[in-house]
Protein backbone atom coordinates (compact mmCIF):
# COMPACT_ATOMS: atom_id res chain seq x y z
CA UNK A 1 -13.96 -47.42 32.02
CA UNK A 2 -14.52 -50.17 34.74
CA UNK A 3 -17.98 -51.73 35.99
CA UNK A 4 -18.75 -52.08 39.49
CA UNK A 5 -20.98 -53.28 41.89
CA UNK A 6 -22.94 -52.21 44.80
CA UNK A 7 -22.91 -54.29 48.03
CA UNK A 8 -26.74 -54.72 47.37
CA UNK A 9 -26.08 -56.08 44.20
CA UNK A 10 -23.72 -58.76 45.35
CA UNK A 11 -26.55 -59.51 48.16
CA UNK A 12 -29.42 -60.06 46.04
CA UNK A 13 -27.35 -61.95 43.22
CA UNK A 14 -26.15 -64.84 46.14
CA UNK A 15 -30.19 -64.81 47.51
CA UNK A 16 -31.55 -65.43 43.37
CA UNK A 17 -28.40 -67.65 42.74
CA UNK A 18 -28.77 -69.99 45.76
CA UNK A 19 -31.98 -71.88 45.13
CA UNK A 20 -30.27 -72.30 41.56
CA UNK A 21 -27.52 -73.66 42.76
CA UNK A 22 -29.19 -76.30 45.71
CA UNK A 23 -31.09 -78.02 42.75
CA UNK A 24 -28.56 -77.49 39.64
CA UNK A 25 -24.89 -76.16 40.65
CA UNK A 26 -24.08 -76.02 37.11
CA UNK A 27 -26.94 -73.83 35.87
CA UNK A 28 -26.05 -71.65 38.70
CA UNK A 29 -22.77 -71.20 37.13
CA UNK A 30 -23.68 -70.85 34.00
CA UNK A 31 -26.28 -67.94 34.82
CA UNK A 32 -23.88 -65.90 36.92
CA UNK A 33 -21.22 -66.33 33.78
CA UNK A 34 -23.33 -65.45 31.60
CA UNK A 35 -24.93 -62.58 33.62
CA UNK A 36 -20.84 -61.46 34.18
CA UNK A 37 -21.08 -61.34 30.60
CA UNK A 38 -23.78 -58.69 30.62
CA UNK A 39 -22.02 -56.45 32.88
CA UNK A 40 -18.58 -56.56 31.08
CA UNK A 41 -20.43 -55.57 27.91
CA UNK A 42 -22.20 -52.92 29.40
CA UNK A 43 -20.13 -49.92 28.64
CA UNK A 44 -20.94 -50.60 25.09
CA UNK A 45 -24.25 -51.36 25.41
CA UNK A 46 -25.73 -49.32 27.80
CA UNK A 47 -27.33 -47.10 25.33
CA UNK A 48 -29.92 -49.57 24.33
CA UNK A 49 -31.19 -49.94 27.56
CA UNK A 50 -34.34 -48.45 28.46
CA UNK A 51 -34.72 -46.22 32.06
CA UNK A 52 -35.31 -47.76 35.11
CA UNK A 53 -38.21 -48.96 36.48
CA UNK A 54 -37.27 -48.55 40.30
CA UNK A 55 -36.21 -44.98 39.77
CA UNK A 56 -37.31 -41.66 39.18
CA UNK A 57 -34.06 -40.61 37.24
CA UNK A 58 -33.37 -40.69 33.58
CA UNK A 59 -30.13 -41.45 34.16
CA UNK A 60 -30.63 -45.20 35.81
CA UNK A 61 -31.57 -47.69 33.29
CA UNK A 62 -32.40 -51.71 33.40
CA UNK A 63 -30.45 -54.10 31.86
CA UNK A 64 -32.26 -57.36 31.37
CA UNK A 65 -31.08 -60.40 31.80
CA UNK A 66 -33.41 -63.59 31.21
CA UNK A 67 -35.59 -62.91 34.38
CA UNK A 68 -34.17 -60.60 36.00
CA UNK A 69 -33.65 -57.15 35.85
CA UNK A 70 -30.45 -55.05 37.02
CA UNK A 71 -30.65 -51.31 37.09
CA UNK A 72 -26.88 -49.26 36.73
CA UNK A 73 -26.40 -45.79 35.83
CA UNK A 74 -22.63 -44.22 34.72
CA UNK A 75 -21.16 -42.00 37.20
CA UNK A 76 -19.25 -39.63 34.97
CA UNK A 77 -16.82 -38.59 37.72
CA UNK A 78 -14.95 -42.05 37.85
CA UNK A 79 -15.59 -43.30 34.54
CA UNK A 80 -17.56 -46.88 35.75
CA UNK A 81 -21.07 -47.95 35.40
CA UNK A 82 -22.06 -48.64 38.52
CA UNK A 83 -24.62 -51.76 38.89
CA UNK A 84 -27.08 -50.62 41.30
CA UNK A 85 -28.75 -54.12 42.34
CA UNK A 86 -30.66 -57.15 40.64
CA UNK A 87 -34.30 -58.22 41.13
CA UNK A 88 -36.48 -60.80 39.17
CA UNK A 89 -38.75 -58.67 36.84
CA UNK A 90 -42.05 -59.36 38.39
CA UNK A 91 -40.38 -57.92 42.12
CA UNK A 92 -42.01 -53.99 42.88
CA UNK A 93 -38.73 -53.17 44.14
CA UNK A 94 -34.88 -53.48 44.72
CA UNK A 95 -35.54 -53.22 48.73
């Protein structure tokens, strides 16, 4: 079972990590380890999260992640959680 990303994903984590890092390099570091740290745990965890708020299917769920939120769902047919994209939680969307 693997975890992957979408190229969304690794978009909108360098936009939320880059004002991080300009003021505090090493707080930017330590949120995306820690936030890697989310995603490797995911397979066993995934049943805990709740579904997503940006989608209309049962089968997408958030993870959260101090203040953000990053919606994944588990493809079945190649055995990987797929992570979908990251937002802060007050955004409306993923767009």
């Amino acid at each position: 079972m693997t975890v992957c990303c979408t190229p969304l994903f690794e978009i909108q984590l360098k936009a939320l990590l880059a004002p991080i890092a300009a003021s505090d390099p090493r707080a930017a570091k330590s949120a995306k380890l820690y936030l890697d740290t989310v995603m490797m745990n995911l397979p066993s965890k995934a049943h805990k999260y709740k579904p997503s708020r940006f989608f209309d299917d049962e089968r997408v769920r958030d993870a959260l992640h101090q203040e953000w939120v990053i919606p994944f769902y588990y493809d079945a047919s190649n055995d990987a959680y797929v992570i979908l994209g990251i937002a802060e939680k007050n955004e409306q969307s993923l767009s």
